[in-house]
PDB file of N, CA and C in Angstrom:
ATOM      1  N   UNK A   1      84.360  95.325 115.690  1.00  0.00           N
ATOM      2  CA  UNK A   1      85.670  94.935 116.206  1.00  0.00           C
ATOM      3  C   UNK A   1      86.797  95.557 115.383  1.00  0.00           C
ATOM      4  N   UNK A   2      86.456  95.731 114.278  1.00  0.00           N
ATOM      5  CA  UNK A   2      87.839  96.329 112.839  1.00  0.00           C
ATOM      6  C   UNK A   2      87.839  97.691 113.680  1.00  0.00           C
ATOM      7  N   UNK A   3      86.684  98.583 114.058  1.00  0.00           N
ATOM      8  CA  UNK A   3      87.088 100.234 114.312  1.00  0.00           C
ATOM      9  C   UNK A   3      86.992  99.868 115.318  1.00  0.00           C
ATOM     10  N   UNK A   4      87.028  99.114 116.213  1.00  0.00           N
ATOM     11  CA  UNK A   4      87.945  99.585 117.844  1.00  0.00           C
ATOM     12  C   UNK A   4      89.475  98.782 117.645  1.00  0.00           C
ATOM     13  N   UNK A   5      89.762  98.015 116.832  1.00  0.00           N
ATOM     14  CA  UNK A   5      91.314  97.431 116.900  1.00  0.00           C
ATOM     15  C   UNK A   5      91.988  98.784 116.038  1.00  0.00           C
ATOM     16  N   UNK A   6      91.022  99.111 114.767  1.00  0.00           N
ATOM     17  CA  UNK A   6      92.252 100.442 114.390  1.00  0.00           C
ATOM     18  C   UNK A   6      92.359 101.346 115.348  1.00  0.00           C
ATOM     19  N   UNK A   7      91.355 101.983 115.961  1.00  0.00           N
ATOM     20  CA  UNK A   7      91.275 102.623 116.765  1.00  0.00           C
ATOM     21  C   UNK A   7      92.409 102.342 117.410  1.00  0.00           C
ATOM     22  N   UNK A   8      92.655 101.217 118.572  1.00  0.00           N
ATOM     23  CA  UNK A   8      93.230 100.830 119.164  1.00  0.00           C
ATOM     24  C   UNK A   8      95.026 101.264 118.850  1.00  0.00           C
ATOM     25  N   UNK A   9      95.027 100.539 117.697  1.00  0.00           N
ATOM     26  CA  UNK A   9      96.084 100.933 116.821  1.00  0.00           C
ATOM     27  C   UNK A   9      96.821 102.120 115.832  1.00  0.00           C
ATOM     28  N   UNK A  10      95.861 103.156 116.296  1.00  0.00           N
ATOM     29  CA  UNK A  10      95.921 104.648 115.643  1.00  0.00           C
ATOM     30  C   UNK A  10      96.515 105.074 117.044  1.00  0.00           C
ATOM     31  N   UNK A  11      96.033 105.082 118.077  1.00  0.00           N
ATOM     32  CA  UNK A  11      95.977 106.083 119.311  1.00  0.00           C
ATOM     33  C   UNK A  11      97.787 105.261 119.764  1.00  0.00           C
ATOM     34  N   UNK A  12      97.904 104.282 119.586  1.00  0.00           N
ATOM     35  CA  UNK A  12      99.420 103.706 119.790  1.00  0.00           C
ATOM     36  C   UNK A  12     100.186 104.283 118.875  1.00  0.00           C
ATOM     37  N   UNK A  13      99.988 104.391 117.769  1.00  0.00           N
ATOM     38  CA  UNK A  13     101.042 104.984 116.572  1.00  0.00           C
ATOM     39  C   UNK A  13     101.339 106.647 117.388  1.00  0.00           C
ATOM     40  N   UNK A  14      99.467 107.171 117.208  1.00  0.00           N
ATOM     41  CA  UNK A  14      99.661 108.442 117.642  1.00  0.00           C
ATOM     42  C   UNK A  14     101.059 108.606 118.675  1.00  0.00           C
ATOM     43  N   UNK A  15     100.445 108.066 120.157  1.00  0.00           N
ATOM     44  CA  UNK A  15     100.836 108.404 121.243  1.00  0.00           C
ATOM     45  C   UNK A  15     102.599 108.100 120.768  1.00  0.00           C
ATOM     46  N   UNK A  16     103.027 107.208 120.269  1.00  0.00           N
ATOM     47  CA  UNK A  16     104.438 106.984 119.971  1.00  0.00           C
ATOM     48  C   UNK A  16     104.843 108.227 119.334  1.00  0.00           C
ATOM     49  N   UNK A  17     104.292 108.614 118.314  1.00  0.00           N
ATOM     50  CA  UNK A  17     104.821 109.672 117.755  1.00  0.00           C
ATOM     51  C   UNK A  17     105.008 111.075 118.722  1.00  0.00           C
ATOM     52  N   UNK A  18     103.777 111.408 119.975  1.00  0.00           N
ATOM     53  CA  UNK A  18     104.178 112.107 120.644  1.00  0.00           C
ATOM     54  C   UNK A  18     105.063 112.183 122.034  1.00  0.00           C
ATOM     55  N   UNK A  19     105.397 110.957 122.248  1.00  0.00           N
ATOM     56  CA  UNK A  19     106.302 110.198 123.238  1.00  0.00           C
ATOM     57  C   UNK A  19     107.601 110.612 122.192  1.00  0.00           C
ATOM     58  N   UNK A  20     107.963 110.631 121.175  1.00  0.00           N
ATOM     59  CA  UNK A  20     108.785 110.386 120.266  1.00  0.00           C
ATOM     60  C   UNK A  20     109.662 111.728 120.002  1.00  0.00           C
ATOM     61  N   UNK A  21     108.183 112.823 120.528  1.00  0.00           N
ATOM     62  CA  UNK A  21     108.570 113.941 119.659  1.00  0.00           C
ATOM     63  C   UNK A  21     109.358 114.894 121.127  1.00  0.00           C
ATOM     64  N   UNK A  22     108.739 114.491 122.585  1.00  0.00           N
ATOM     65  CA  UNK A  22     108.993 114.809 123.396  1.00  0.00           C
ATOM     66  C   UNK A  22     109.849 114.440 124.088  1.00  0.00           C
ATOM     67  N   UNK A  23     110.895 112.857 123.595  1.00  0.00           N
ATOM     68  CA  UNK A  23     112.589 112.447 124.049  1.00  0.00           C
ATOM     69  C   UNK A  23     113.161 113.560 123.476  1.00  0.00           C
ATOM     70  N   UNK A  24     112.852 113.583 121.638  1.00  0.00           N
ATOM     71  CA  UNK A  24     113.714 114.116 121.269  1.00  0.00           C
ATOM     72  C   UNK A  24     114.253 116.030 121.264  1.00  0.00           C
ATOM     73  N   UNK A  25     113.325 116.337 122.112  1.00  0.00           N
ATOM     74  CA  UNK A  25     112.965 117.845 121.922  1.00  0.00           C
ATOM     75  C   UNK A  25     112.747 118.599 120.840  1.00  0.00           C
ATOM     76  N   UNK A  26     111.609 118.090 120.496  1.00  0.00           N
ATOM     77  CA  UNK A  26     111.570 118.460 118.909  1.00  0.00           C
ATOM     78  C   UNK A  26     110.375 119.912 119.563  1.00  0.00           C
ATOM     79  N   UNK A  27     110.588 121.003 117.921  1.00  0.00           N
ATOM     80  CA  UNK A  27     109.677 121.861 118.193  1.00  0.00           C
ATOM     81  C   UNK A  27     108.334 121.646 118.162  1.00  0.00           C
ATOM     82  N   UNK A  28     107.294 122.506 119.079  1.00  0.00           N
ATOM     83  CA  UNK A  28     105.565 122.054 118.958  1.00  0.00           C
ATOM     84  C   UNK A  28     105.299 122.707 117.898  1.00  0.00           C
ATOM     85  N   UNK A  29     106.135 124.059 117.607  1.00  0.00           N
ATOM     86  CA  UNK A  29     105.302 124.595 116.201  1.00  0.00           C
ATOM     87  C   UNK A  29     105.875 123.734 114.942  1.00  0.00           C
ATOM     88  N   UNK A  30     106.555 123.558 115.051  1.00  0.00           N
ATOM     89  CA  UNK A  30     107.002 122.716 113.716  1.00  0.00           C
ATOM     90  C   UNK A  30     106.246 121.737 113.132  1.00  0.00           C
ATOM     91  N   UNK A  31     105.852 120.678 114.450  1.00  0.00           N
ATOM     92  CA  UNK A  31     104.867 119.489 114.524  1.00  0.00           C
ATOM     93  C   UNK A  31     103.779 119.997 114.283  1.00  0.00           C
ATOM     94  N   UNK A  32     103.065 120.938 114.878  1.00  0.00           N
ATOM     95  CA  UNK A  32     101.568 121.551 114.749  1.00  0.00           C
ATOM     96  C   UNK A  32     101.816 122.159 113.088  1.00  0.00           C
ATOM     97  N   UNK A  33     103.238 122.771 112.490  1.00  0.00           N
ATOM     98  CA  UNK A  33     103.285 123.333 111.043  1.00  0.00           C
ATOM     99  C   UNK A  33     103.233 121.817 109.961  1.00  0.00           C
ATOM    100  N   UNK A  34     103.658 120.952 110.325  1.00  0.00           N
ATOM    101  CA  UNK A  34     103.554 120.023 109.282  1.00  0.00           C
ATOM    102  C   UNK A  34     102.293 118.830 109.574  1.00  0.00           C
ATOM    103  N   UNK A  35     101.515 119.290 111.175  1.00  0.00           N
ATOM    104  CA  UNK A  35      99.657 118.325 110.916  1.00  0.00           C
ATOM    105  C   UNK A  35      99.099 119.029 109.880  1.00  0.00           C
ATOM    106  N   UNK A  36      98.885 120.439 110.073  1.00  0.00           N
ATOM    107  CA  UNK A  36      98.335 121.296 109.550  1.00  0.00           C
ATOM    108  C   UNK A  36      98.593 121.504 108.010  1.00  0.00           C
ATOM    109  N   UNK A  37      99.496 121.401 107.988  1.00  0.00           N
ATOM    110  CA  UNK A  37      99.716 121.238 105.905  1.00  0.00           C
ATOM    111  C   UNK A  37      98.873 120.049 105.088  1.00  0.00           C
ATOM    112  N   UNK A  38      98.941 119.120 106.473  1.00  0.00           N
ATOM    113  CA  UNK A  38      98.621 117.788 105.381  1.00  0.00           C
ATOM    114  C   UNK A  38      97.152 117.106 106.373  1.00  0.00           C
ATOM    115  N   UNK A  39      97.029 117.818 107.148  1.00  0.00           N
ATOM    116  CA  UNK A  39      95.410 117.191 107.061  1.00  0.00           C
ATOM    117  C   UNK A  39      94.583 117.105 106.617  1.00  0.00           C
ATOM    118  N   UNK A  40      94.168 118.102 106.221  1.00  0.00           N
ATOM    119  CA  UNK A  40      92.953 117.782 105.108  1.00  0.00           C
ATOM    120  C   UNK A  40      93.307 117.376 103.609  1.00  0.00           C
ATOM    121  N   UNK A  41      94.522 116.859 102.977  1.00  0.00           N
ATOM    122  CA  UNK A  41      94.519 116.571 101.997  1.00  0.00           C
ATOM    123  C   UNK A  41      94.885 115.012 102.434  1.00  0.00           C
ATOM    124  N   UNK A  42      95.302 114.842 103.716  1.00  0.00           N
ATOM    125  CA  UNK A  42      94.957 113.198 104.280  1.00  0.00           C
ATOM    126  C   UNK A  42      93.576 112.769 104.258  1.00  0.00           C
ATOM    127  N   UNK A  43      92.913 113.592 104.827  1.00  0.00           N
ATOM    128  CA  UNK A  43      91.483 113.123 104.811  1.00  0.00           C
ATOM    129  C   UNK A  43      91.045 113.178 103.760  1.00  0.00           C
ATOM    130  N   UNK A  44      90.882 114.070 102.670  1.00  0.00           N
ATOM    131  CA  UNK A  44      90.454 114.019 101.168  1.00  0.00           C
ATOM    132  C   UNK A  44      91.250 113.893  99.848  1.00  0.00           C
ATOM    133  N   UNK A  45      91.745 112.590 100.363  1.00  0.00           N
ATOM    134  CA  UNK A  45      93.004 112.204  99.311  1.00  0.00           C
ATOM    135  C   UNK A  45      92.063 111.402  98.074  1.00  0.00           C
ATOM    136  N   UNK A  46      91.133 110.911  98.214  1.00  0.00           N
ATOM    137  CA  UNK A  46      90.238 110.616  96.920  1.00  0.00           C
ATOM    138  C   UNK A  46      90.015 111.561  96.354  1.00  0.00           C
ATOM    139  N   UNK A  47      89.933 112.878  97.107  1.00  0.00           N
ATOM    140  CA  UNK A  47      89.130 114.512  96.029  1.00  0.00           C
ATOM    141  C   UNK A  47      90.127 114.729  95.206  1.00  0.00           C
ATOM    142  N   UNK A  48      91.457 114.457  94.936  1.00  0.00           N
ATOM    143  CA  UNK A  48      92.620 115.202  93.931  1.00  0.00           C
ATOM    144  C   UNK A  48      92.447 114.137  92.563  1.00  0.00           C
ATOM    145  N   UNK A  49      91.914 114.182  92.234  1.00  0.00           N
ATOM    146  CA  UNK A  49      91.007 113.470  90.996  1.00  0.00           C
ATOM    147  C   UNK A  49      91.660 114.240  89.658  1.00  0.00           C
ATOM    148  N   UNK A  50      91.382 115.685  89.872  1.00  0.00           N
ATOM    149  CA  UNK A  50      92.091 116.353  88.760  1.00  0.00           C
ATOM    150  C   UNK A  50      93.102 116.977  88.491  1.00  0.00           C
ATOM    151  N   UNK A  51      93.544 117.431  87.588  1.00  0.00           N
ATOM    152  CA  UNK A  51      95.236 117.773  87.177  1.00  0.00           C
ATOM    153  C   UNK A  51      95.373 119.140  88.195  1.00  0.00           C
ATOM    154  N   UNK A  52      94.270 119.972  88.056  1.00  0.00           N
ATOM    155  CA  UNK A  52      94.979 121.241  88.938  1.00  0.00           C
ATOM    156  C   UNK A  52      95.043 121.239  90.302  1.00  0.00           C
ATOM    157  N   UNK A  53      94.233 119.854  91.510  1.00  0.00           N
ATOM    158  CA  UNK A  53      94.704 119.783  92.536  1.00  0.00           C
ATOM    159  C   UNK A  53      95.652 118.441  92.713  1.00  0.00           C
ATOM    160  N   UNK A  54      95.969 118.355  92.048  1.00  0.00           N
ATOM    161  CA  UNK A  54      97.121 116.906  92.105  1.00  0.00           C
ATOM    162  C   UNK A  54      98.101 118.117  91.453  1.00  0.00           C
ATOM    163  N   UNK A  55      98.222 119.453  90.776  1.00  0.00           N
ATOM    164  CA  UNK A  55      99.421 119.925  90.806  1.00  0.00           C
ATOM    165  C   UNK A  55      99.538 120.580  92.171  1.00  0.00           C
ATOM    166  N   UNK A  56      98.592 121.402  92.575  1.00  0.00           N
ATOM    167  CA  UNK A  56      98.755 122.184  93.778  1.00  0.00           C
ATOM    168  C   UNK A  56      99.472 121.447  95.314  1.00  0.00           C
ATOM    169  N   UNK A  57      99.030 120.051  95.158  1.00  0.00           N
ATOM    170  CA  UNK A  57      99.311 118.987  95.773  1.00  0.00           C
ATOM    171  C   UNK A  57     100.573 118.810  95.875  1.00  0.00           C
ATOM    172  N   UNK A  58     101.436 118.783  94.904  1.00  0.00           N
ATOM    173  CA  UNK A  58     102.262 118.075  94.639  1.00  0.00           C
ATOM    174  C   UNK A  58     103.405 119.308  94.607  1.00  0.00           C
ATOM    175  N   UNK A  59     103.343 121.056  93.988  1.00  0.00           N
ATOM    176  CA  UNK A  59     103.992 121.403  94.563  1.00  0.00           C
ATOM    177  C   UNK A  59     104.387 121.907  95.890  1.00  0.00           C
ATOM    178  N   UNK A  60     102.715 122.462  96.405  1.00  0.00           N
ATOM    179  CA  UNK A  60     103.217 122.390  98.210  1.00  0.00           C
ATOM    180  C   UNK A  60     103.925 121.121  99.064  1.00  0.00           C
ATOM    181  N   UNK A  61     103.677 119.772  98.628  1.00  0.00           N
ATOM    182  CA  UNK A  61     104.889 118.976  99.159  1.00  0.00           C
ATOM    183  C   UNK A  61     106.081 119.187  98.700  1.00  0.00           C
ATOM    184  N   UNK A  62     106.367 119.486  97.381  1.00  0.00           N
ATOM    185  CA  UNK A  62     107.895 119.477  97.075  1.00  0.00           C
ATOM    186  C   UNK A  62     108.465 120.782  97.661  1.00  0.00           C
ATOM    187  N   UNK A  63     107.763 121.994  97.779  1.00  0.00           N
ATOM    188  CA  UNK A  63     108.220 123.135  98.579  1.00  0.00           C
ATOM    189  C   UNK A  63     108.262 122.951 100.073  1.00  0.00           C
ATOM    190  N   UNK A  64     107.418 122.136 100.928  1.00  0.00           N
ATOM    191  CA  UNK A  64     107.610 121.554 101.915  1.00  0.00           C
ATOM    192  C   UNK A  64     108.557 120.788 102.500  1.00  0.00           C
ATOM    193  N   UNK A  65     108.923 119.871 101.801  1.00  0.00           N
ATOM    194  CA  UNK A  65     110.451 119.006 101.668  1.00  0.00           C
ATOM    195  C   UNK A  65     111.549 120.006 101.435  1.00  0.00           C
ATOM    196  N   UNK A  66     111.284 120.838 100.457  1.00  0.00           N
ATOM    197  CA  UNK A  66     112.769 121.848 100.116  1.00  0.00           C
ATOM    198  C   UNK A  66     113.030 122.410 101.537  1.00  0.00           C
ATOM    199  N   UNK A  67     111.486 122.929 101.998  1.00  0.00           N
ATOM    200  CA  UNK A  67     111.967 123.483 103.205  1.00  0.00           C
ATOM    201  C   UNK A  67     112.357 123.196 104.557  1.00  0.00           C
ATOM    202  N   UNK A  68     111.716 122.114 104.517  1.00  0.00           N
ATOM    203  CA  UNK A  68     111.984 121.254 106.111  1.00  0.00           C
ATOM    204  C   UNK A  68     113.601 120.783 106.109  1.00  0.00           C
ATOM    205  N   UNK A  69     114.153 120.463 104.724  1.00  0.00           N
ATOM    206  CA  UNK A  69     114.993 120.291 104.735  1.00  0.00           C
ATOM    207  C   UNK A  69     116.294 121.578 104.677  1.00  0.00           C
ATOM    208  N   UNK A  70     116.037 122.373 103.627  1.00  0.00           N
ATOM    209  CA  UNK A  70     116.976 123.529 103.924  1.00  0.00           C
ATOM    210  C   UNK A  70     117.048 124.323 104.601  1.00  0.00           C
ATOM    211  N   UNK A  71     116.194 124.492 105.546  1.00  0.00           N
ATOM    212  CA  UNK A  71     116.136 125.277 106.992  1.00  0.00           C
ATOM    213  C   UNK A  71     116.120 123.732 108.206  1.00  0.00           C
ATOM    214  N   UNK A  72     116.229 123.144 108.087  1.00  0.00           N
ATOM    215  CA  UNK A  72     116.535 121.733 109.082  1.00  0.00           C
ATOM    216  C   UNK A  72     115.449 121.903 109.811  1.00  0.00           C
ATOM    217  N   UNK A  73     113.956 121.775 109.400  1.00  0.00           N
ATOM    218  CA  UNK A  73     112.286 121.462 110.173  1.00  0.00           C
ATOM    219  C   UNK A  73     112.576 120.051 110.101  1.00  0.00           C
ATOM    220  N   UNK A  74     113.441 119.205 110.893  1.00  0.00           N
ATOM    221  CA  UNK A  74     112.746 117.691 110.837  1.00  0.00           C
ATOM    222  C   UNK A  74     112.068 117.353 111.777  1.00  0.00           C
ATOM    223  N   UNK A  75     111.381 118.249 112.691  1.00  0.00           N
ATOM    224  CA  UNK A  75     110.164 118.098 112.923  1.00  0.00           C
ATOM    225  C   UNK A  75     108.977 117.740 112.808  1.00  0.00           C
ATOM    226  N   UNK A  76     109.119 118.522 111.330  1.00  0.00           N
ATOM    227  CA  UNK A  76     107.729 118.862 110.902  1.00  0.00           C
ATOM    228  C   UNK A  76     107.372 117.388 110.066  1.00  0.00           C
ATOM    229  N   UNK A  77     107.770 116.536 109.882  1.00  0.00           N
ATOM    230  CA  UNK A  77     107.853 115.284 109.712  1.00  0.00           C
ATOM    231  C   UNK A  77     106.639 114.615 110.367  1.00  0.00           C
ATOM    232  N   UNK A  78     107.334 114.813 111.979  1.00  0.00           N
ATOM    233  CA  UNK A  78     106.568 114.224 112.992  1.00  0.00           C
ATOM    234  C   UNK A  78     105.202 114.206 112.636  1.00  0.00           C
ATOM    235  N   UNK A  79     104.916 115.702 112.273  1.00  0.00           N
ATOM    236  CA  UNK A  79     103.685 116.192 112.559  1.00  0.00           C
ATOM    237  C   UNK A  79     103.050 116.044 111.084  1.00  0.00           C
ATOM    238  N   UNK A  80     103.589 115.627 110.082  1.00  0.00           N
ATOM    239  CA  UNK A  80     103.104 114.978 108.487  1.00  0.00           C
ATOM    240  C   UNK A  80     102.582 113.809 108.972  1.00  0.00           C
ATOM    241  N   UNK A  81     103.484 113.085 109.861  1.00  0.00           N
ATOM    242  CA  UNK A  81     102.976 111.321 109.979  1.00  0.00           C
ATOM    243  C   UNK A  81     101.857 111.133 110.816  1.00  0.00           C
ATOM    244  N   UNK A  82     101.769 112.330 111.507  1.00  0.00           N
ATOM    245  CA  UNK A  82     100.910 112.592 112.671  1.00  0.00           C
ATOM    246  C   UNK A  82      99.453 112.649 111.858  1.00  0.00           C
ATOM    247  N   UNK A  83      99.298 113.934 110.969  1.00  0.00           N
ATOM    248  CA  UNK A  83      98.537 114.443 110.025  1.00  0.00           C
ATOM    249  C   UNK A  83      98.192 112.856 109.384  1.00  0.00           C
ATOM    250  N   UNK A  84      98.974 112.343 108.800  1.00  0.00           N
ATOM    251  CA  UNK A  84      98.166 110.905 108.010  1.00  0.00           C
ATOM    252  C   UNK A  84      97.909 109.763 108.963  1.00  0.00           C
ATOM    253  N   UNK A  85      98.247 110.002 110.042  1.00  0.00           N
ATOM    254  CA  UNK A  85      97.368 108.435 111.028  1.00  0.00           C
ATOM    255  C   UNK A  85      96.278 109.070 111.743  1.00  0.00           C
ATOM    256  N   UNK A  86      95.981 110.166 111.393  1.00  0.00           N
ATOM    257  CA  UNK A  86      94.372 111.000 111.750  1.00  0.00           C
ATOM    258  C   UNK A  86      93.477 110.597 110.501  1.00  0.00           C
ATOM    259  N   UNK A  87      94.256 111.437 109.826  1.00  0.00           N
ATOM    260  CA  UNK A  87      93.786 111.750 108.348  1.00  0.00           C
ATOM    261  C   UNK A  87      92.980 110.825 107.238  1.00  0.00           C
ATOM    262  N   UNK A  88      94.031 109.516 107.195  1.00  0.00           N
ATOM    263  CA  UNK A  88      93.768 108.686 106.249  1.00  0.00           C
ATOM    264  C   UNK A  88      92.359 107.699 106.830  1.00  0.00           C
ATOM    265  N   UNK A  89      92.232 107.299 108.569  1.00  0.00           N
ATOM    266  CA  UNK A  89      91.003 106.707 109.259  1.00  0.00           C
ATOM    267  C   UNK A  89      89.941 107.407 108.943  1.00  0.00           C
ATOM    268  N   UNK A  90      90.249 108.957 108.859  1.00  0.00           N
ATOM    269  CA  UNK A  90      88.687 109.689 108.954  1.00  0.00           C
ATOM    270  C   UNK A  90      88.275 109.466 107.667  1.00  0.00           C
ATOM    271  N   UNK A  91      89.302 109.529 106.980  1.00  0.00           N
ATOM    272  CA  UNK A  91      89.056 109.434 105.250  1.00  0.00           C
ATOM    273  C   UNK A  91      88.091 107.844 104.994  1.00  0.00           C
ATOM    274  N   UNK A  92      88.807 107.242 105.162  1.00  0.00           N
ATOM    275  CA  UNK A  92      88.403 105.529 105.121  1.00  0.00           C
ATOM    276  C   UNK A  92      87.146 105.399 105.647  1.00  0.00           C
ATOM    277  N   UNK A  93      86.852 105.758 107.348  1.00  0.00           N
ATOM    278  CA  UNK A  93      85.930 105.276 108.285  1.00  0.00           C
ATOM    279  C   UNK A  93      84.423 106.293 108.055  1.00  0.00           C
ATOM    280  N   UNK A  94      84.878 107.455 107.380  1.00  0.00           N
ATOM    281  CA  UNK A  94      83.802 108.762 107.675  1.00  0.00           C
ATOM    282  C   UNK A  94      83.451 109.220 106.099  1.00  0.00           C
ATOM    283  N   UNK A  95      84.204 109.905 105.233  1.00  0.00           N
ATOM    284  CA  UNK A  95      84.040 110.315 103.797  1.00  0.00           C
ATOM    285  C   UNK A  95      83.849 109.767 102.887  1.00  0.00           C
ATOM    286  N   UNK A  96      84.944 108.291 103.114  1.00  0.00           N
ATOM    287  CA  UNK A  96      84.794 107.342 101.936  1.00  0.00           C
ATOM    288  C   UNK A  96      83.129 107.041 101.545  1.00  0.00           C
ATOM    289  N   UNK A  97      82.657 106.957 103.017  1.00  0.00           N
ATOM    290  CA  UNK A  97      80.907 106.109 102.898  1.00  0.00           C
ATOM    291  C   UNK A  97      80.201 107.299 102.870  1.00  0.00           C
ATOM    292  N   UNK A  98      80.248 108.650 102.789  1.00  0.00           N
ATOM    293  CA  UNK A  98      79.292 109.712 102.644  1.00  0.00           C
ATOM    294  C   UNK A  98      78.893 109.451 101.586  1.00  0.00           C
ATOM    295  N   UNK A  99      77.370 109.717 101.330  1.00  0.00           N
ATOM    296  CA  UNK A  99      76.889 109.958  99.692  1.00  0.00           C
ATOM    297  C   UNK A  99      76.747 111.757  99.799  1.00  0.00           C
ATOM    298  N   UNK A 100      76.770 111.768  98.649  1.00  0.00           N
ATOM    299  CA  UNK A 100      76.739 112.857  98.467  1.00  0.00           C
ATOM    300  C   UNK A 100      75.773 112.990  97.087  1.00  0.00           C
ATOM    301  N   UNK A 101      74.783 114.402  97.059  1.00  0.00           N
ATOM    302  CA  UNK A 101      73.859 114.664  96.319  1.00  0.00           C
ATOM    303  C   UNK A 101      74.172 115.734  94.996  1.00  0.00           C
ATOM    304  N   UNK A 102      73.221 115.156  94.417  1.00  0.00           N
ATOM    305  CA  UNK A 102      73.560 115.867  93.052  1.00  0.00           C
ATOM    306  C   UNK A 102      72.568 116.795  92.839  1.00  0.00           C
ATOM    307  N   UNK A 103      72.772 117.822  93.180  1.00  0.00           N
ATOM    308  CA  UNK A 103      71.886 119.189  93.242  1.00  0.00           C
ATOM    309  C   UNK A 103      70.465 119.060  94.057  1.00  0.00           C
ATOM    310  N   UNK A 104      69.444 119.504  93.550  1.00  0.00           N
ATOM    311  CA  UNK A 104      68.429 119.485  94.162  1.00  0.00           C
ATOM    312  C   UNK A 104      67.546 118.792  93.292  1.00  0.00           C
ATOM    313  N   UNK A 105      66.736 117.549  93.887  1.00  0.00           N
ATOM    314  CA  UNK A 105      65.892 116.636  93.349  1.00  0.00           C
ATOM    315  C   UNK A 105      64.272 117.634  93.266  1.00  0.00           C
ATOM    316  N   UNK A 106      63.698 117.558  92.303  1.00  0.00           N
ATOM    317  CA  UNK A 106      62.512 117.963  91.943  1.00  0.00           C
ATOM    318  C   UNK A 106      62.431 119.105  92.088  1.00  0.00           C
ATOM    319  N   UNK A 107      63.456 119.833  92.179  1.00  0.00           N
ATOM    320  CA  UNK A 107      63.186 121.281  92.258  1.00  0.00           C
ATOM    321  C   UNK A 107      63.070 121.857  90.475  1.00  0.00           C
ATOM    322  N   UNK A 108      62.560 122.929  90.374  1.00  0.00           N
ATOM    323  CA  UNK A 108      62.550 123.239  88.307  1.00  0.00           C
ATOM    324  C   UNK A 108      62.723 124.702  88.609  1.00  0.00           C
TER     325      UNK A 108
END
């Protein structure tokens, strides 16, 4: 019942955001430029564990912001918020519970 109510409640956020994006005439590349920056670091937001991808992290958002803002992408917003109500479920519902293996067992 929890993953069909988020469910439920992802595909409403979603769909608002693209109801949202299509009053306002916002651009598709802009939206498709700011899913695409931040999806996969939505979905593997536990992996930035260490200093050199929590920097890489951290300056492609701040160059991202410089830019959305000094060239006026507030678009690409859309498509950030878009990117984390995908992103953060798959993360939670799918990766969080993967195990993952530590090389090869009995091999010499």
């Amino acid at each position: 019942m929890n993953r069909v109510l988020s469910g439920v409640f992802l595909a409403f956020a979603f769909s608002a955001l693209i109801i949202l994006s299509i009053e306002k005439q916002y651009s598709f590349y802009q939206i498709s430029f700011g899913f695409l920056v931040y999806l996969i670091p939505a979905m593997f937001i536990s992996s930035f564990k260490s200093r050199g991808l929590a920097f890489i992290i951290t300056v492609v958002s701040i160059l991202f912001a410089y830019c959305s803002y000094r060239f006026e992408w507030h678009a690409t917003w859309v498509g950030v918020l878009m990117a984390f109500a995908i992103g953060l479920p798959i993360y939670y519902y799918r990766i969080r519970k993967a195990k993952v293996q530590d090389g090869h067992k009995g091999s010499t």
